[in-house]
Protein backbone atom coordinates (compact mmCIF):
# COMPACT_ATOMS: atom_id res chain seq x y z
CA UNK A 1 0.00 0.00 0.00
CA UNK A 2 2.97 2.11 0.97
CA UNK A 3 4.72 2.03 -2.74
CA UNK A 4 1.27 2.68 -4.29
CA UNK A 5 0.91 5.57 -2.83
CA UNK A 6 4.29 6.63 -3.33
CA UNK A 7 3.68 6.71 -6.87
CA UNK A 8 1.40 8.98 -6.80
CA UNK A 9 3.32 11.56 -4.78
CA UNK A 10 6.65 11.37 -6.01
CA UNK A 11 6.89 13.46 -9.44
CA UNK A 12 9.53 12.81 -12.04
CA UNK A 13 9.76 16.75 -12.79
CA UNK A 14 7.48 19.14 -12.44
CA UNK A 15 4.16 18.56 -12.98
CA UNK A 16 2.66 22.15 -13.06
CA UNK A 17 0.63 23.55 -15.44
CA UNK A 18 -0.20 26.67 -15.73
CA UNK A 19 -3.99 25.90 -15.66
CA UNK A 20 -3.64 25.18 -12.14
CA UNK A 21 -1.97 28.73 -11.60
CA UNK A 22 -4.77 30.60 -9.80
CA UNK A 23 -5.30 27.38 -7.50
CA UNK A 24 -1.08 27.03 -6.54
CA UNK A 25 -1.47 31.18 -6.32
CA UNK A 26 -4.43 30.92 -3.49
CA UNK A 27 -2.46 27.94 -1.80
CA UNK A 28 0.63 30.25 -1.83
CA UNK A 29 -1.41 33.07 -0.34
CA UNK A 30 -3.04 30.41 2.87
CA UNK A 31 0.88 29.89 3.49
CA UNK A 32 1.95 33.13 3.71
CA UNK A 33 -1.01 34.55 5.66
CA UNK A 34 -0.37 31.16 8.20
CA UNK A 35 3.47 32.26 8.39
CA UNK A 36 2.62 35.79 10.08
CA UNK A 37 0.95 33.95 13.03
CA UNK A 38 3.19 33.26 15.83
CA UNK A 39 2.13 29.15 16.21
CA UNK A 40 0.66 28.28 12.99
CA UNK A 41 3.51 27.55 9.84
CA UNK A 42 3.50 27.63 6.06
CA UNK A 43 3.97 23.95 6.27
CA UNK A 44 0.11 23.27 8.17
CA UNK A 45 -1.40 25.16 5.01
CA UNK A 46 0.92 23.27 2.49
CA UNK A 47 -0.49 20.02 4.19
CA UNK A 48 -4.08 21.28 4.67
CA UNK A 49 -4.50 22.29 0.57
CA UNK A 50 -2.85 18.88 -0.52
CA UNK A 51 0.39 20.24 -1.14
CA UNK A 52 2.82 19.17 1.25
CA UNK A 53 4.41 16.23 -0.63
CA UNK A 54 4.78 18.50 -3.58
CA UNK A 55 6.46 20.95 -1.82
CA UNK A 56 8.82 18.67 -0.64
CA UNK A 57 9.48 16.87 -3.75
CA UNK A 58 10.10 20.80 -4.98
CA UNK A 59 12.47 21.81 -2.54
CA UNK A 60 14.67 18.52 -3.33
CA UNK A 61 14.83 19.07 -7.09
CA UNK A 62 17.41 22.22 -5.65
CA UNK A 63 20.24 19.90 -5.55
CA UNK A 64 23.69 19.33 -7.36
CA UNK A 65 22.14 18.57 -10.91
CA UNK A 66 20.13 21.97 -10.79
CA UNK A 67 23.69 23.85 -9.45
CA UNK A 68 25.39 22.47 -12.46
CA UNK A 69 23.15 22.96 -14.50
CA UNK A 70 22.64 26.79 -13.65
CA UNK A 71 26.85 27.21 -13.83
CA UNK A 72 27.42 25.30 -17.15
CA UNK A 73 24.24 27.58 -18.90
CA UNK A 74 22.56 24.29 -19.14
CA UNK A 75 19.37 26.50 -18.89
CA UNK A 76 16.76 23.92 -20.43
CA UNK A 77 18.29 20.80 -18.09
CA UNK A 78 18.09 23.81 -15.74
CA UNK A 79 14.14 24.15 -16.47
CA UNK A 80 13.33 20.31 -16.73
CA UNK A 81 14.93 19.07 -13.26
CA UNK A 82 13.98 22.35 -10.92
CA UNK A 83 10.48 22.86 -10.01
CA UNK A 84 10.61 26.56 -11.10
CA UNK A 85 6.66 26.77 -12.48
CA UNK A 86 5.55 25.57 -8.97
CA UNK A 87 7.84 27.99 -6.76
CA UNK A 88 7.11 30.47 -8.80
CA UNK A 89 3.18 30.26 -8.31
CA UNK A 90 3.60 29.36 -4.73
CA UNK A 91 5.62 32.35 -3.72
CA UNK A 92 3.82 34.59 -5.84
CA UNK A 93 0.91 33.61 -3.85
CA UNK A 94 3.13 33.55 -0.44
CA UNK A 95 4.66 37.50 -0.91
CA UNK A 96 0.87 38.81 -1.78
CA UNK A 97 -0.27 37.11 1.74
CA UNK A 98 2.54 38.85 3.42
CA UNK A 99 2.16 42.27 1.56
CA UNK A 100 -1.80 41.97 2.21
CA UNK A 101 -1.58 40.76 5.87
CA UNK A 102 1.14 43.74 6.65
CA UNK A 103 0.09 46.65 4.54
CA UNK A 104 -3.66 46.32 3.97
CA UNK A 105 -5.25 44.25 6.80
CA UNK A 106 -2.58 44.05 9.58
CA UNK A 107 -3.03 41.00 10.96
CA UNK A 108 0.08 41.21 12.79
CA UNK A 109 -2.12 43.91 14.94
CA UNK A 110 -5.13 42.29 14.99
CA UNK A 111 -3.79 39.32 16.70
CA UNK A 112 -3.31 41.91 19.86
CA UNK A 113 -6.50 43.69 19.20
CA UNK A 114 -8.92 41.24 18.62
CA UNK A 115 -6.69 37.83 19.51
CA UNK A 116 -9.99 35.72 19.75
CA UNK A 117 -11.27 36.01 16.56
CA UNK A 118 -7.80 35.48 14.66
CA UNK A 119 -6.52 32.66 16.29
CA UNK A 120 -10.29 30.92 16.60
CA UNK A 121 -10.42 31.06 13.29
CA UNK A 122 -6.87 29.03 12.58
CA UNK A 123 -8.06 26.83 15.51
CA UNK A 124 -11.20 26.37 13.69
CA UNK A 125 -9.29 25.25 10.21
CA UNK A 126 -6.64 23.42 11.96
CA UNK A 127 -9.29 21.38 13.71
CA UNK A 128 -11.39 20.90 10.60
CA UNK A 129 -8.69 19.67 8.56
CA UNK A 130 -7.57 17.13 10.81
CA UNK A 131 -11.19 15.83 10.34
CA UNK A 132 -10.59 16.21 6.94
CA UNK A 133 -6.53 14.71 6.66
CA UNK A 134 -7.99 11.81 8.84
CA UNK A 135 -10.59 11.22 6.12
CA UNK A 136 -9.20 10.63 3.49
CA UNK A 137 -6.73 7.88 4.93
CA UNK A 138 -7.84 4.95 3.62
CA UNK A 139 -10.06 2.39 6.18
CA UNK A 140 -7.22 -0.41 5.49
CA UNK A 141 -4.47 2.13 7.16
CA UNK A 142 -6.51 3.25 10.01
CA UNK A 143 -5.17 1.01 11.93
CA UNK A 144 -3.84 0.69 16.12
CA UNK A 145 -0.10 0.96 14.71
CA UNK A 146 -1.09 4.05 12.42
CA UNK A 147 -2.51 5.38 15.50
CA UNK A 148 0.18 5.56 17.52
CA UNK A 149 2.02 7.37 14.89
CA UNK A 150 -0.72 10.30 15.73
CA UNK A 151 -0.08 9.82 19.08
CA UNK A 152 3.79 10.16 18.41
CA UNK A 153 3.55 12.91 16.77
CA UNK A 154 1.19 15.27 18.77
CA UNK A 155 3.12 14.59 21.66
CA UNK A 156 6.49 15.66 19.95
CA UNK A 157 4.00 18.64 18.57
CA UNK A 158 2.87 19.40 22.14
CA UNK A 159 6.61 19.14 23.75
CA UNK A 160 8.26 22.08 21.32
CA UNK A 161 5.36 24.53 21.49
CA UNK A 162 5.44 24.12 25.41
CA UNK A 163 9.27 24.71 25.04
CA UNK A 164 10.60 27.46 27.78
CA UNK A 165 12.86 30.08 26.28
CA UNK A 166 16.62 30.18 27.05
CA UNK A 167 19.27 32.13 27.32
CA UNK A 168 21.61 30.65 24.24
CA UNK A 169 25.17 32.47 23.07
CA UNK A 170 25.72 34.23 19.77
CA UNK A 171 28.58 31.60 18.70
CA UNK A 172 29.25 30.72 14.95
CA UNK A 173 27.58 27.15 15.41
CA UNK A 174 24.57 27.90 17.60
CA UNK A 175 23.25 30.35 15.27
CA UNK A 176 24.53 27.82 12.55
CA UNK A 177 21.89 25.40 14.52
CA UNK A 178 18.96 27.99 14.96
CA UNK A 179 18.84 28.66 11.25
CA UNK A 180 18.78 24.91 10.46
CA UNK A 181 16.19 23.78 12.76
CA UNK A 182 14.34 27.00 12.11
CA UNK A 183 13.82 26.51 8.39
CA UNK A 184 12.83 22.79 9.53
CA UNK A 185 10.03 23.60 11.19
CA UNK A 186 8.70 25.96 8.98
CA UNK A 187 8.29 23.30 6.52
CA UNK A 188 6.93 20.89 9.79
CA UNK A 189 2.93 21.52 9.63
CA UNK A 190 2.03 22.59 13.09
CA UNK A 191 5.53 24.09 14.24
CA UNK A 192 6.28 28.00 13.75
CA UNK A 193 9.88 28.49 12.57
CA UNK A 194 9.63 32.05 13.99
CA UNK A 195 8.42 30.42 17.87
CA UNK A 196 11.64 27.97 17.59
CA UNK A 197 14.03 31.08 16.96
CA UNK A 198 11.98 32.86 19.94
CA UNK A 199 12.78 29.00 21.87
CA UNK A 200 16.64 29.66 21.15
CA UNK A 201 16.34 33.24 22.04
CA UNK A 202 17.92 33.96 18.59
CA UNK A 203 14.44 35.78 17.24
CA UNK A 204 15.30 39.16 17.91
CA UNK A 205 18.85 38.83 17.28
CA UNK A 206 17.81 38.09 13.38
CA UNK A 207 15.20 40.40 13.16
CA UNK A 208 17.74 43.40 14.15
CA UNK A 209 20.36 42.25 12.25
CA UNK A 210 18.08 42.14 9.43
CA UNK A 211 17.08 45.57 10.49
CA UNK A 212 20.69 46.87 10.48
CA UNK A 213 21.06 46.31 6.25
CA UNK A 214 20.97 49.30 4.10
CA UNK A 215 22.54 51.39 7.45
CA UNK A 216 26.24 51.95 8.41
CA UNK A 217 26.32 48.65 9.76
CA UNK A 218 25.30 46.82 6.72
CA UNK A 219 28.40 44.79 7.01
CA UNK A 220 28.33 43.69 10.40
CA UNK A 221 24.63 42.69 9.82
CA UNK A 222 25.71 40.30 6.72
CA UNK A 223 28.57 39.06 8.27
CA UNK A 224 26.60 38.08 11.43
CA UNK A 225 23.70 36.98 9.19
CA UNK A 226 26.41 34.56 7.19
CA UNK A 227 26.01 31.85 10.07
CA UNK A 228 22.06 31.55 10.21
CA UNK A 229 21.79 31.36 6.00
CA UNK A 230 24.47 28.80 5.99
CA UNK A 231 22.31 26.97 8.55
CA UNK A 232 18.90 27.45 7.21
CA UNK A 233 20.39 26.27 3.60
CA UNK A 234 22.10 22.89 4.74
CA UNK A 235 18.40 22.03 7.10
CA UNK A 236 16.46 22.70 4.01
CA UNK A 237 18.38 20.14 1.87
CA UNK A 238 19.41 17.44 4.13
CA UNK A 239 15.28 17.83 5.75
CA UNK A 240 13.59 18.12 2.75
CA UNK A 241 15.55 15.02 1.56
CA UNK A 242 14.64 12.99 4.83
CA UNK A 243 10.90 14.05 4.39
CA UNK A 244 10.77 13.20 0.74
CA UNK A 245 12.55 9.95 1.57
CA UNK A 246 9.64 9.26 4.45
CA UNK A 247 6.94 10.30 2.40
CA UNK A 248 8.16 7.95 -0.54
CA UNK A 249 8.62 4.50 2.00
CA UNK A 250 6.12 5.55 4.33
CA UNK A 251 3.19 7.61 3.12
CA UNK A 252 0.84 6.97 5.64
CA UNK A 253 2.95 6.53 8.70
CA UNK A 254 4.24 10.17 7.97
CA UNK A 255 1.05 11.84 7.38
CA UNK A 256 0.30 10.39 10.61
CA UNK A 257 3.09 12.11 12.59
CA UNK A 258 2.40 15.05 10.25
CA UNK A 259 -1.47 14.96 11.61
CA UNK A 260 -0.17 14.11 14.98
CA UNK A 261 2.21 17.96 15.05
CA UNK A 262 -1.42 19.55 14.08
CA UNK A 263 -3.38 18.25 17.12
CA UNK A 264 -0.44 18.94 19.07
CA UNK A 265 -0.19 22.52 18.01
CA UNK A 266 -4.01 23.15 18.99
CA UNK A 267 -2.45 24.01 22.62
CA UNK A 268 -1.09 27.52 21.61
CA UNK A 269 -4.04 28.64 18.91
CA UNK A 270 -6.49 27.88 21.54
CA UNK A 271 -8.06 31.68 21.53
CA UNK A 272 -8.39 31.95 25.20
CA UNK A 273 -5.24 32.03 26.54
CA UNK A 274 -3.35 33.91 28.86
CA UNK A 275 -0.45 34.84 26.78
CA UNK A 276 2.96 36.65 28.41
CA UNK A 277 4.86 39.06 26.00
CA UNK A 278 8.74 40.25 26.21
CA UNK A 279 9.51 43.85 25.29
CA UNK A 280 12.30 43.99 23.46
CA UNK A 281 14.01 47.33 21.81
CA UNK A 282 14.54 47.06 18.13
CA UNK A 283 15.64 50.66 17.70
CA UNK A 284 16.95 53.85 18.57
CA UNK A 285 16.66 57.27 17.13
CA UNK A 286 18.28 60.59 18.99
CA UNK A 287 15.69 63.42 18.35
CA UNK A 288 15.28 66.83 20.04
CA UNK A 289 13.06 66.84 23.37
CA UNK A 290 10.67 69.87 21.36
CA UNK A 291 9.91 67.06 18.62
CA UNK A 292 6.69 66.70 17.76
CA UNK A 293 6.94 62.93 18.17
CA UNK A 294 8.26 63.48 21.74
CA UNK A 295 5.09 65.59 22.69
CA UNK A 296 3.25 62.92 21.61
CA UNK A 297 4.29 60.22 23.04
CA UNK A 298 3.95 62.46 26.67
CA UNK A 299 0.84 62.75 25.90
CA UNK A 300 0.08 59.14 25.44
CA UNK A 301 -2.29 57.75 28.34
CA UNK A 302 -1.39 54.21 27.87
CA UNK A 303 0.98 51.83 25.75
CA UNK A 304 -1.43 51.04 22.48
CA UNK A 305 -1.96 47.06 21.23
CA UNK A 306 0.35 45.59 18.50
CA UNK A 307 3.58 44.19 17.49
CA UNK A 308 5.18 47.27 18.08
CA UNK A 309 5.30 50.71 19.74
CA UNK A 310 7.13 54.09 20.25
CA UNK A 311 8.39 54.87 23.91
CA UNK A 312 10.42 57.55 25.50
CA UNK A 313 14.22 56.85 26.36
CA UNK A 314 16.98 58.46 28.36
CA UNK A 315 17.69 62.10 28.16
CA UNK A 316 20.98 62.03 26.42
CA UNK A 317 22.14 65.49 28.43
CA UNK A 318 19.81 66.26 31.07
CA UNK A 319 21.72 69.07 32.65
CA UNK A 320 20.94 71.43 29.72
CA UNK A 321 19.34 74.84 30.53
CA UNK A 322 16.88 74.71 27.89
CA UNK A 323 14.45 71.99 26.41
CA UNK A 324 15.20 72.84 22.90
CA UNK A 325 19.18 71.93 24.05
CA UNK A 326 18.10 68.48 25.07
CA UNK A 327 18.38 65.40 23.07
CA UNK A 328 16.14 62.34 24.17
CA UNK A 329 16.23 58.88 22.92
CA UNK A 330 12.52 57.41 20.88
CA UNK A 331 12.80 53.50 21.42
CA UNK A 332 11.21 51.42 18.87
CA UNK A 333 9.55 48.17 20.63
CA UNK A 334 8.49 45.02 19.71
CA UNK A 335 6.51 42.63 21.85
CA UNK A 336 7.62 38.68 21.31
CA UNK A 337 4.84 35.99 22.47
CA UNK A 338 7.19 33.86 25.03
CA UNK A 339 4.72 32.10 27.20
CA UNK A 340 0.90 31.23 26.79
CA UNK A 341 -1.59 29.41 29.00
CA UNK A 342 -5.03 28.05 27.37
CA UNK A 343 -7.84 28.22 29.79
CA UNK A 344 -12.22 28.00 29.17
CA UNK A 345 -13.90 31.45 30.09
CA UNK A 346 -16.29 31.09 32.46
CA UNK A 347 -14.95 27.00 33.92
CA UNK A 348 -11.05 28.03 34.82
CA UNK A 349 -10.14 32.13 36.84
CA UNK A 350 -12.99 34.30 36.73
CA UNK A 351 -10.68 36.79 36.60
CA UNK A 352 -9.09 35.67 33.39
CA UNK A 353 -12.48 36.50 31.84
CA UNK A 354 -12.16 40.17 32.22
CA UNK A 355 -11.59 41.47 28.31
CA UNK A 356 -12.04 38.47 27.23
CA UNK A 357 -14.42 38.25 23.14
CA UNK A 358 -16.19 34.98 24.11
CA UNK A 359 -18.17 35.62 21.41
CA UNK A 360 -15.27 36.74 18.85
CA UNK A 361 -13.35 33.48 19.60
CA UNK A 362 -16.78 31.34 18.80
CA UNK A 363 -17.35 33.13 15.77
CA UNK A 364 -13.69 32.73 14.44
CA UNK A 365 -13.39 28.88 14.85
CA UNK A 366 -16.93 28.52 13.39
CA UNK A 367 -15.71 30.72 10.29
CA UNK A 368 -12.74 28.27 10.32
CA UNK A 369 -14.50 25.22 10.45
CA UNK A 370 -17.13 26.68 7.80
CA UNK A 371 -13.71 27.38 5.61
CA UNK A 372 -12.67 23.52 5.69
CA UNK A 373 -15.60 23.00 2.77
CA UNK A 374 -13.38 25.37 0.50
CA UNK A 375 -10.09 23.86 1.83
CA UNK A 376 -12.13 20.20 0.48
CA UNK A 377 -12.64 21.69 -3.04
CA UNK A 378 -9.18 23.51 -3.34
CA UNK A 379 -7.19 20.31 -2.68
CA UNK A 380 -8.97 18.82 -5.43
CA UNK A 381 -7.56 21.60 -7.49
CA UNK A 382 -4.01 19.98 -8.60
């Protein structure tokens, strides 16, 4: 049963057409929105739409043959080995999620603002298509040994996203490490990528080094960056070649574990939970204390909801006579989900109620689970 089913998920080349180009596009765009959601990872959506083993099977066609290819000018060897039609689609699809999700609807914010209804709504999908993974395994493989795999693989799920952070050095081969097991479980279904780099502690590191390009420091940044690319580049291919390898010899066993890191992920998009955010300062700007932006932030009653927010610094020389002499520091913060603790409104701490959208988290996982019936159709769609 195994090698039957591998033969339908292992493609020679790539199979894409471009018919199927609005269909890969909207599969793209599921990923990307999941990747902006501390918890939830590309990889759930690329298993949810039906495109998980493809997207395996596309990452290993990057290999040594494609390299030489690409150096000798071997463009149409180049064009028949790598997957290029199906990246192509599938990122176009992925960068208009992020674009749309950051720019036009922040969702980013709206996971502060209104946290029940966005993560209700991925607990609602996540729970429907495990309904609808579990389906479509054949009765013959739904057996106690299958079973177990499940159970395998939602405790391993349920271990990482219950991981503590820790304090972790800055060395060569850690961040070497965080970049390889980071692009890992992005392509995992039910671990975030981002939440294992918050696990090493390395998150923020990244992000401001990634911050520091196109300033004076654009050197230091790359150089530091060198490290976590190298990393993320040799997980990717030995990973993707380990999944691909599993998913050829053991179909169902995998999509098991697979289905088992989905039910184990429910614990952290529960929507009531009592989640614990670290501030951490991602910038610093030296303005004048009679700046506008200054008077406005004194002004401020109370720190607003998001990913990010303005706050005053130190006085650089307090012992000038004048105001307009002084120079204060505007910090640029971002708030990094560290901790979170599910509980029911109403049955756990009354006083965990207070704020608390009973309603908004209903709705969302209702909208979710109503979503699954498109999910159905669109993994027919390839």
């Amino acid at each position: 049963m195994e090698n039957n089913q591998t033969e339908k998920t292992e493609p020679k080349k790539d199979e894409t057409s471009w018919k199927e180009s609005p269909f890969l596009i909207i599969k793209g765009f599921l990923m990307g929105s999941a990747d902006i959601v501390p918890g939830v990872s590309g990889g759930t959506m690329a298993l949810i739409t039906g495109i998980y083993d493809r997207l395996i099977f596309a990452i290993q066609s990057a290999d040594l043959q494609a390299a030489k290819s690409a150096l000798t000018f071997q463009f149409k060897k180049l064009f028949e080995h790598f997957h290029w039609k199906f990246f192509l689609l599938l990122f176009t699809g992925i960068f208009s999620a992020v674009i749309f999700f950051t720019r036009i609807v922040p969702l980013q914010v709206y996971m502060f603002t209104h946290p029940e209804i966005v993560y209700g709504l991925f607990f609602g999908l996540i729970v429907g298509s495990i309904v609808l993974l579990m389906s479509e395994v054949e009765k013959t493989e739904r057996t106690p040994v299958n079973f177990l795999y499940v159970l395998v693989g939602a405790f391993i799920g349920f271990w990482v996203v219950t991981l503590v952070p820790a304090d972790t050095p800055e060395s060569f081969g850690f961040v070497f490490l965080s970049g390889s097991i980071a692009i890992c479980a992005m392509i995992l279904p039910g671990i975030s990528g981002s939440y294992l780099l918050l696990i090493f502690r390395k998150y923020d590191y990244i992000l401001s080094l990634l911050g520091m390009i196109g300033t004076m420091d654009t050197v230091d940044a790359i150089l530091n960056l060198i490290p976590f690319f190298l990393g993320a580049l040799f997980g990717i291919i030995l990973f993707s070649r380990i999944l691909s390898w599993l998913l050829k010899n053991f179909h169902t066993a995998t999509l098991m574990v697979l289905i088992g890191f989905l039910i184990g992920s429910l614990y952290v998009i529960w929507p009531y939970q009592q989640r614990t955010f670290e501030d951490h300062v991602r910038d610093r700007e030296i303005v004048e204390m009679t700046d506008p932006i200054v008077e406005e932030l004194q002004q401020r009653e109370s720190i607003p909801p998001g990913p990010q927010y303005q706050r005053i610094g130190e006085i650089q020389n307090p012992d000038a006579s004048f105001d307009r002499l002084k120079r204060v520091e505007i910090e640029t913060v971002s708030r990094k989900l560290v901790s979170s603790q599910p509980f029911f409104p109403g049955i756990n701490w009354p006083e965990q109620d207070q704020g608390i959208n009973k309603i908004g988290g209903i709705a969302g996982m209702g909208i979710g689970l109503f979503l699954i019936i498109g999910i159905a159709w669109l993994r027919r769609k390839q």
